[in-house]
C-alpha atoms as a PDB file:
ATOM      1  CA  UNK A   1       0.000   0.000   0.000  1.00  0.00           C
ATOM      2  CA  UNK A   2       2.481   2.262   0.864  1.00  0.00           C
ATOM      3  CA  UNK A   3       4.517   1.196  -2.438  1.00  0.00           C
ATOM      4  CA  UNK A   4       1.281   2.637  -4.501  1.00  0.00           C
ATOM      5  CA  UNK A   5       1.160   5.537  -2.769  1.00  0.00           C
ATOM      6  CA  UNK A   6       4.530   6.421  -3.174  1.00  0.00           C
ATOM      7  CA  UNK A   7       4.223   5.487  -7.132  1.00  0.00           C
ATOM      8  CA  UNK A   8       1.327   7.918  -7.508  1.00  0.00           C
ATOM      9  CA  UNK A   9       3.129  10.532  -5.929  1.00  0.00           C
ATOM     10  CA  UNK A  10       6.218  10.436  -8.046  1.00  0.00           C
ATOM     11  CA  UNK A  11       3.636  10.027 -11.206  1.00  0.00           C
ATOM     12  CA  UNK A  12       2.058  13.696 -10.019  1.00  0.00           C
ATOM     13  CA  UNK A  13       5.609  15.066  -9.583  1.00  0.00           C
ATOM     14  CA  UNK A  14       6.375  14.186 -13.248  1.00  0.00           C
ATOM     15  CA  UNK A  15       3.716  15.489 -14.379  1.00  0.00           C
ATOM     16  CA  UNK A  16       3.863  18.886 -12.919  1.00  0.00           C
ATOM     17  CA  UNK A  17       7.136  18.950 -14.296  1.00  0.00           C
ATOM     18  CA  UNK A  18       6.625  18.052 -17.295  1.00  0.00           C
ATOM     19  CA  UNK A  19       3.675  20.529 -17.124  1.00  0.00           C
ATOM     20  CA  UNK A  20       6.118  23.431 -16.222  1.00  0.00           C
ATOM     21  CA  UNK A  21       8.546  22.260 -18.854  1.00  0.00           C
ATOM     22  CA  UNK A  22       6.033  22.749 -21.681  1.00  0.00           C
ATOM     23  CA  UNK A  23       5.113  26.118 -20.603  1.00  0.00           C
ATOM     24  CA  UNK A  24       8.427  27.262 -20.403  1.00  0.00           C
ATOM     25  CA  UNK A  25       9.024  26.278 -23.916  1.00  0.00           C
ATOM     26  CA  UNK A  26       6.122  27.720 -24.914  1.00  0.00           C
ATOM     27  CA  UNK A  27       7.175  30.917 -23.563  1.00  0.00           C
ATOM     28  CA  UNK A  28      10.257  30.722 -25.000  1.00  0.00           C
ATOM     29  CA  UNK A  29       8.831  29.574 -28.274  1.00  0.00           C
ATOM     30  CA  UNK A  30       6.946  32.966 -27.936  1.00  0.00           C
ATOM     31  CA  UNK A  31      10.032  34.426 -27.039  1.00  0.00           C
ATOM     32  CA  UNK A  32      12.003  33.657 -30.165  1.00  0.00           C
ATOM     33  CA  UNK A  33       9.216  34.802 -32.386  1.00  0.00           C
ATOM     34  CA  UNK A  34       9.005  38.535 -31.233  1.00  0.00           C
ATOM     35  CA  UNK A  35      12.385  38.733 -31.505  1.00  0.00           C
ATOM     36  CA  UNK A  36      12.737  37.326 -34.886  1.00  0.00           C
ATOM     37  CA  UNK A  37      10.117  39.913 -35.814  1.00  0.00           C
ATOM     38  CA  UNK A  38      12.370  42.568 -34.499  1.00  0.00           C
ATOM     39  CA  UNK A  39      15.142  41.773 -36.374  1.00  0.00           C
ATOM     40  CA  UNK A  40      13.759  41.384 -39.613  1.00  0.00           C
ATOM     41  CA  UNK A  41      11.802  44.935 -38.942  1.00  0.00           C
ATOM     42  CA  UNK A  42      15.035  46.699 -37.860  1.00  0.00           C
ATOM     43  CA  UNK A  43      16.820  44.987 -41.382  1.00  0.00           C
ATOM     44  CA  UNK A  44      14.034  46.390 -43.530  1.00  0.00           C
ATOM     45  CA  UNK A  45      14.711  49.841 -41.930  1.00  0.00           C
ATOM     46  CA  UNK A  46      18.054  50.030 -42.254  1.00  0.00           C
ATOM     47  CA  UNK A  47      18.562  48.419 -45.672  1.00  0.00           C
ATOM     48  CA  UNK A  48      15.349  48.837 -47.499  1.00  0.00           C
ATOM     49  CA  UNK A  49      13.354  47.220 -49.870  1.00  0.00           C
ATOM     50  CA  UNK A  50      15.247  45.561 -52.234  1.00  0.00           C
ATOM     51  CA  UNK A  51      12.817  47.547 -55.080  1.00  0.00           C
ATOM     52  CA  UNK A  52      11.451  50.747 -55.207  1.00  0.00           C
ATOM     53  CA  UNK A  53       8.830  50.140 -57.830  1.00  0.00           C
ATOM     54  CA  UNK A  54       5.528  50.660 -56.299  1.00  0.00           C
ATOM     55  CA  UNK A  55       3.157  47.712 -55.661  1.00  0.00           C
ATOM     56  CA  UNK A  56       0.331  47.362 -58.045  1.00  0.00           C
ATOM     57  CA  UNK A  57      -3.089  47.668 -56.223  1.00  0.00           C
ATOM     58  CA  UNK A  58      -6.201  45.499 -57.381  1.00  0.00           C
ATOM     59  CA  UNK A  59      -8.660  47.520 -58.787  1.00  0.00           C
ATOM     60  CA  UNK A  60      -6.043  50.402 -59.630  1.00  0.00           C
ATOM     61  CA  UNK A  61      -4.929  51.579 -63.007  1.00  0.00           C
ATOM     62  CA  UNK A  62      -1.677  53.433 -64.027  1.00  0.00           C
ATOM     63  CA  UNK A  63      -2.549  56.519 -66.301  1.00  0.00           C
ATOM     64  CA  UNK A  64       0.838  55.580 -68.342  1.00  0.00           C
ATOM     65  CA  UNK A  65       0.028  52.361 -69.121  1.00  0.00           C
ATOM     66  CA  UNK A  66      -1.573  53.235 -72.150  1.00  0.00           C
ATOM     67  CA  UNK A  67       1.463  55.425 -73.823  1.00  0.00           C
ATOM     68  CA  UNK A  68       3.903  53.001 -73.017  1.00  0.00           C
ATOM     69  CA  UNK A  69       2.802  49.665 -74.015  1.00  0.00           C
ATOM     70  CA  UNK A  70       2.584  51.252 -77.538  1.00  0.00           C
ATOM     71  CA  UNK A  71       6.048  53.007 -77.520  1.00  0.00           C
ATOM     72  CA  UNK A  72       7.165  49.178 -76.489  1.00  0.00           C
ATOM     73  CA  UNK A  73       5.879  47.930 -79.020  1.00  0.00           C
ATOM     74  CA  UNK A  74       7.114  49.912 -81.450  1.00  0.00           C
ATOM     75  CA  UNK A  75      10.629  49.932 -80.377  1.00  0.00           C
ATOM     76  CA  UNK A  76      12.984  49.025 -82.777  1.00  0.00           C
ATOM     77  CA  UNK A  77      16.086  46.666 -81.660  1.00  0.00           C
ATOM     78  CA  UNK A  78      19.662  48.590 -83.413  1.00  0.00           C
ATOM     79  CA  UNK A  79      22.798  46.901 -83.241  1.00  0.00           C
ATOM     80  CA  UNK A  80      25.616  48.569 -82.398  1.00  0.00           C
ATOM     81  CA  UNK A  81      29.131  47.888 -83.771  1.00  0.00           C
ATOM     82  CA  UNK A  82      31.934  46.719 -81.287  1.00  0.00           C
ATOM     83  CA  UNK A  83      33.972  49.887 -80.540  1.00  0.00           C
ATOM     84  CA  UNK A  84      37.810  49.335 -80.218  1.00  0.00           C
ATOM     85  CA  UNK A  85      40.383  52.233 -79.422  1.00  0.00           C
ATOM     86  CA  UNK A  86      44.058  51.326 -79.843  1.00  0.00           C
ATOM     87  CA  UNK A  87      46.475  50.907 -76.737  1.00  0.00           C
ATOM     88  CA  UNK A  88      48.341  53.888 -76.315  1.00  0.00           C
ATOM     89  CA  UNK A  89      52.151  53.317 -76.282  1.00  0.00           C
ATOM     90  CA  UNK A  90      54.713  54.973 -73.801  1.00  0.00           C
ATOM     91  CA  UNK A  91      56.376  57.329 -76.231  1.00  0.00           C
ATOM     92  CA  UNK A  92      53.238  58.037 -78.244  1.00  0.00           C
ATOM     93  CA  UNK A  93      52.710  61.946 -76.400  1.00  0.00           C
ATOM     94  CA  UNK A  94      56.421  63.072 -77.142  1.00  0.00           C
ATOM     95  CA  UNK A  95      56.737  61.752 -80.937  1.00  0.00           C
ATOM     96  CA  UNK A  96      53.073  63.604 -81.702  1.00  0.00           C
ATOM     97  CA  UNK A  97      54.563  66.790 -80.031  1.00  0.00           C
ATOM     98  CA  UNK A  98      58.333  66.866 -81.081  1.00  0.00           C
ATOM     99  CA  UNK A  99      57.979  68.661 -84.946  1.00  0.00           C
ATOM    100  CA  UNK A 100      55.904  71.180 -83.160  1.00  0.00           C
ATOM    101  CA  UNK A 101      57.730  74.559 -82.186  1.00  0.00           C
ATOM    102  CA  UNK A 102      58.113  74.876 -78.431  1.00  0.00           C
ATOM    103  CA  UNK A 103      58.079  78.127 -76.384  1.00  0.00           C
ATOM    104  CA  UNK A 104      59.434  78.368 -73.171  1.00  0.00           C
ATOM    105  CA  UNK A 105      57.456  79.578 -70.124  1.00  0.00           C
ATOM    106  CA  UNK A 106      59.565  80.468 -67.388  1.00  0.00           C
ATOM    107  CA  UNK A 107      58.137  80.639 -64.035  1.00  0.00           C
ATOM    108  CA  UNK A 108      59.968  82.860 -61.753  1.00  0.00           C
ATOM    109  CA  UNK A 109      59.237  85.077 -58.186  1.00  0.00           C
ATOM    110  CA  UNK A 110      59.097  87.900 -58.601  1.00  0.00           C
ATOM    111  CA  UNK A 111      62.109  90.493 -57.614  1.00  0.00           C
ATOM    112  CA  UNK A 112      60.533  92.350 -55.161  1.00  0.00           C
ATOM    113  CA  UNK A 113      58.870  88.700 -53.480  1.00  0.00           C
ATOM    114  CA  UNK A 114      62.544  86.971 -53.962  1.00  0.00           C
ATOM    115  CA  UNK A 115      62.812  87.561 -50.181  1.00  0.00           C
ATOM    116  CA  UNK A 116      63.374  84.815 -47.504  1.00  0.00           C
ATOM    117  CA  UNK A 117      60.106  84.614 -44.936  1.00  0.00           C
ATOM    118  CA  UNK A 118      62.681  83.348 -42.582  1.00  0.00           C
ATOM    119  CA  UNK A 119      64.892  85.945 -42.334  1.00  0.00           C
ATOM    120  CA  UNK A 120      64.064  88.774 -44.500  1.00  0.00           C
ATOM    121  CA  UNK A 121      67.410  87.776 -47.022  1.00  0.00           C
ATOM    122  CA  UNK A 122      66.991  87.608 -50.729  1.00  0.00           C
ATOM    123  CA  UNK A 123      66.655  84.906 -52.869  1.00  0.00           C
ATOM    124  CA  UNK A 124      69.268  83.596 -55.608  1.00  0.00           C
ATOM    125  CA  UNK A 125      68.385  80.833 -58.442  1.00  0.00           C
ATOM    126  CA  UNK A 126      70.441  77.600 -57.263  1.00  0.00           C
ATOM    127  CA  UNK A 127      68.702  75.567 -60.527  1.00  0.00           C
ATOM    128  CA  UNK A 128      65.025  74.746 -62.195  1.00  0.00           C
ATOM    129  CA  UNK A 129      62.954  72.038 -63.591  1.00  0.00           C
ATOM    130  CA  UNK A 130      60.585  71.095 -66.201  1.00  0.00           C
ATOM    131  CA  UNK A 131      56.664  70.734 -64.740  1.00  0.00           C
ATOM    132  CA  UNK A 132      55.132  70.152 -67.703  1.00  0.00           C
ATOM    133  CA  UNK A 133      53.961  70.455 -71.402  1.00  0.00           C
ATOM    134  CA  UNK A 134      50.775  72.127 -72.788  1.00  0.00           C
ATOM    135  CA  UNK A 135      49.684  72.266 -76.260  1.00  0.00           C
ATOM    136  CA  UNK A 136      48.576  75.989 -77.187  1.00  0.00           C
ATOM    137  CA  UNK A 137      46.374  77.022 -79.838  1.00  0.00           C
ATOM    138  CA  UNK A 138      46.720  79.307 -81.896  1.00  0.00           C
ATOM    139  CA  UNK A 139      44.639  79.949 -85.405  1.00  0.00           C
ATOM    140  CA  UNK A 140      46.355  77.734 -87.940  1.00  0.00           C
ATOM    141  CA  UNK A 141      49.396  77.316 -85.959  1.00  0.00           C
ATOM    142  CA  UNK A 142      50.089  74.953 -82.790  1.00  0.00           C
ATOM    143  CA  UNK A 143      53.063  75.230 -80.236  1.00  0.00           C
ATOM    144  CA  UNK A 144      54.103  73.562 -77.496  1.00  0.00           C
ATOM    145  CA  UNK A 145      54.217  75.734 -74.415  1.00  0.00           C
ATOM    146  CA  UNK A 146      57.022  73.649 -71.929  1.00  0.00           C
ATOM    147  CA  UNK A 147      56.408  75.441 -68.515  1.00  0.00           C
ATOM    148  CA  UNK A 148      59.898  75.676 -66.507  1.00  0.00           C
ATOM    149  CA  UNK A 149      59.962  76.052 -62.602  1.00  0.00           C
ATOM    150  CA  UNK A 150      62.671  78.492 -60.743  1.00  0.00           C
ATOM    151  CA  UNK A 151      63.491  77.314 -57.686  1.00  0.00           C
ATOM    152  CA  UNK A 152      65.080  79.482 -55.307  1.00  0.00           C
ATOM    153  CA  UNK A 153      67.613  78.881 -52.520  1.00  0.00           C
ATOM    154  CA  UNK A 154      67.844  81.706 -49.855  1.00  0.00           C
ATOM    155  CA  UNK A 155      70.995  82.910 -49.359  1.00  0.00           C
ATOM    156  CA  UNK A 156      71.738  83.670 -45.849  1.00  0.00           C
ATOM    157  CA  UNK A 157      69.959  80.715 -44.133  1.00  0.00           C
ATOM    158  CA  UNK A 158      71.887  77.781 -43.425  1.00  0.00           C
ATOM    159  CA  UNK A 159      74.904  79.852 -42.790  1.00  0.00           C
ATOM    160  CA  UNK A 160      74.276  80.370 -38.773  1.00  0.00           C
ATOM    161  CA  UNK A 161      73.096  78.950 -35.785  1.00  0.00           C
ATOM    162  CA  UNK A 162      70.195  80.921 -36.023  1.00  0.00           C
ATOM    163  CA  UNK A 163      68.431  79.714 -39.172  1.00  0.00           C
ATOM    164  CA  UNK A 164      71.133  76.470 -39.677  1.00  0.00           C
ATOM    165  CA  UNK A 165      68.638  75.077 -42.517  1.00  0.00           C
ATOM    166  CA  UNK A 166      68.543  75.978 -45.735  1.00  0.00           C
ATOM    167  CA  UNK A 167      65.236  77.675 -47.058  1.00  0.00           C
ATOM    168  CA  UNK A 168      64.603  76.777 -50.568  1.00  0.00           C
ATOM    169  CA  UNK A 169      61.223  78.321 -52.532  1.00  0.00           C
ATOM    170  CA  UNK A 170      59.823  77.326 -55.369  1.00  0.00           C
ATOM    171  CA  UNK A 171      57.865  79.960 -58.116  1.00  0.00           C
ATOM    172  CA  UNK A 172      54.252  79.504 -58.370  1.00  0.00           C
ATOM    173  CA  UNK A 173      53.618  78.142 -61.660  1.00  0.00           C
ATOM    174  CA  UNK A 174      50.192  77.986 -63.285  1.00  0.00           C
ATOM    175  CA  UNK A 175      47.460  75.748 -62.845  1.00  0.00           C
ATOM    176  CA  UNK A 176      46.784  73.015 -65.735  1.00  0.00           C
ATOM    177  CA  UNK A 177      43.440  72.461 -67.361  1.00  0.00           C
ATOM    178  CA  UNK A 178      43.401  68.904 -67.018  1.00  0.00           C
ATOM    179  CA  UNK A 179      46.170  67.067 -65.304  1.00  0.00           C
ATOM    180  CA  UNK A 180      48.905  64.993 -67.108  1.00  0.00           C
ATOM    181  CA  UNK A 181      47.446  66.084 -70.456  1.00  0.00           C
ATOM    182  CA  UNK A 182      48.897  68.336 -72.952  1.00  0.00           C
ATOM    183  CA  UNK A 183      45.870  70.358 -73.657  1.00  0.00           C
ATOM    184  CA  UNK A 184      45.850  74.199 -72.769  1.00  0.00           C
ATOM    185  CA  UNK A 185      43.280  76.693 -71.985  1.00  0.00           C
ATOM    186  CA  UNK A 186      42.950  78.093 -75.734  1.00  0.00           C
ATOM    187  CA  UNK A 187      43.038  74.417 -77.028  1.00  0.00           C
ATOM    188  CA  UNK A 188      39.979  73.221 -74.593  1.00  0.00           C
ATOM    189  CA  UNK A 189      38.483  76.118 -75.286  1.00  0.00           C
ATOM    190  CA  UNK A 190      38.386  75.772 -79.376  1.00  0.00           C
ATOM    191  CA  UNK A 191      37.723  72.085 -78.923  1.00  0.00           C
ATOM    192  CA  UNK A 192      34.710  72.840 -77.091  1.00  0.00           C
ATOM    193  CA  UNK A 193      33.670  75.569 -79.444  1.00  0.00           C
ATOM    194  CA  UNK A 194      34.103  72.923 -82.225  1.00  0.00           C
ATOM    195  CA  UNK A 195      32.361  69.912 -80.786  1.00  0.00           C
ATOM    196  CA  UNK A 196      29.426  72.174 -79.335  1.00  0.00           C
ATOM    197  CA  UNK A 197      28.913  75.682 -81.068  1.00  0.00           C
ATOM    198  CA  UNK A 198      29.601  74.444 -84.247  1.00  0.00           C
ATOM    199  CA  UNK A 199      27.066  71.678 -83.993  1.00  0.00           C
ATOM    200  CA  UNK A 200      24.041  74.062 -83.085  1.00  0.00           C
ATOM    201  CA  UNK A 201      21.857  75.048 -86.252  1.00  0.00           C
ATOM    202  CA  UNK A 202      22.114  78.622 -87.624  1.00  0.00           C
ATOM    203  CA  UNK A 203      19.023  78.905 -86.995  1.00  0.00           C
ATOM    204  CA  UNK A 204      19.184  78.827 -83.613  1.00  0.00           C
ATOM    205  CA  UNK A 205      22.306  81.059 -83.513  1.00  0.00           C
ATOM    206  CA  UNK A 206      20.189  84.052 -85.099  1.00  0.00           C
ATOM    207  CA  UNK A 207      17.216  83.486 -82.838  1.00  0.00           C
ATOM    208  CA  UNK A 208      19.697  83.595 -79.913  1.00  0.00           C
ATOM    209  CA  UNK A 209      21.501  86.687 -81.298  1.00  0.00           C
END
């Protein structure tokens, strides 16, 4: 008797047990969902939807529809040839500009600015380099413009305790119209004029003018 008792007792411990076990996966079940939901609404927020094309509603029409499907339909397919552009070589920018005449533009300080910020001592040339070359243009005649730097060495500093560095200064030289190209202000300037002006109708010129 007292086995039976003891049998039914354990058999209503199991089952509250079991009973709590299920609700706590339940809650946790519950648990997982919401935060499943917030991650997937926090995702959409911060990336988006993956379209921007508006949803088609049932029972609503687009006012376009009936221009485009027509312009669709009529839309012609055109091939278009493979475009190739040869490789350019190293070499290819000096041999195109080496019969044309160069000029030299030499960019120096000016005499009364050829003063050390240091000290207050003036300046002396100690050498110069090439920056760059531009192609100028001029009405049925093209140069080459080669733009030389001055650079300047000042000529007390570095001689004392004082100032025992040398100060060297370079003159200001010009800004390019497009970097590591050739092409100058005047040239840009016609090729625009060529590839733009030229290609608007007279017509349009007088009934600007």
């Amino acid at each position: 008797m007292q086995f039976l008792d003891s049998k039914e007792l354990r058999i209503k411990e199991l089952e509250n047990e079991n009973r709590k076990l299920q609700e706590k996966v339940t809650m946790l079940e519950h648990d997982v969902e919401l935060l499943t939901q917030a991650v997937l609404h926090a995702s959409k927020q911060r990336f988006g939807a993956s379209s921007e094309k508006t949803p088609q509603i049932e029972g609503q029409y687009s006012f376009l529809d009936e221009i485009i499907d027509p312009i669709i339909d009529e839309a012609k397919v055109i091939n278009i040839k493979e475009h190739k552009r040869p490789v350019r070589k190293k070499g290819d920018r000096e041999k195109l500009i080496k019969s044309l005449p160069h000029e030299i533009v030499e960019c120096v300080i000016n005499e009364e600015e050829a003063v050390c910020k240091i000290c207050g001592s003036y300046l002396k040339v100690i050498g110069k380099k090439k920056v760059r070359s531009e192609m100028e243009y001029i009405p049925a005649k093209l140069i080459i413009k080669d733009y030389v730097q001055y650079v300047y060495k000042c000529t007390e500093c570095g001689k004392n305790d004082v100032n025992p560095y040398d100060s060297i200064y370079c003159a200001p030289v010009p800004a390019p119209v497009l970097t590591h190209s050739v092409a100058s202000p005047s040239i840009t300037a016609w090729i625009m004029y060529q590839k733009y002006m030229m290609s608007v109708p007279l017509y349009r010129q007088e009934k600007d003018f």
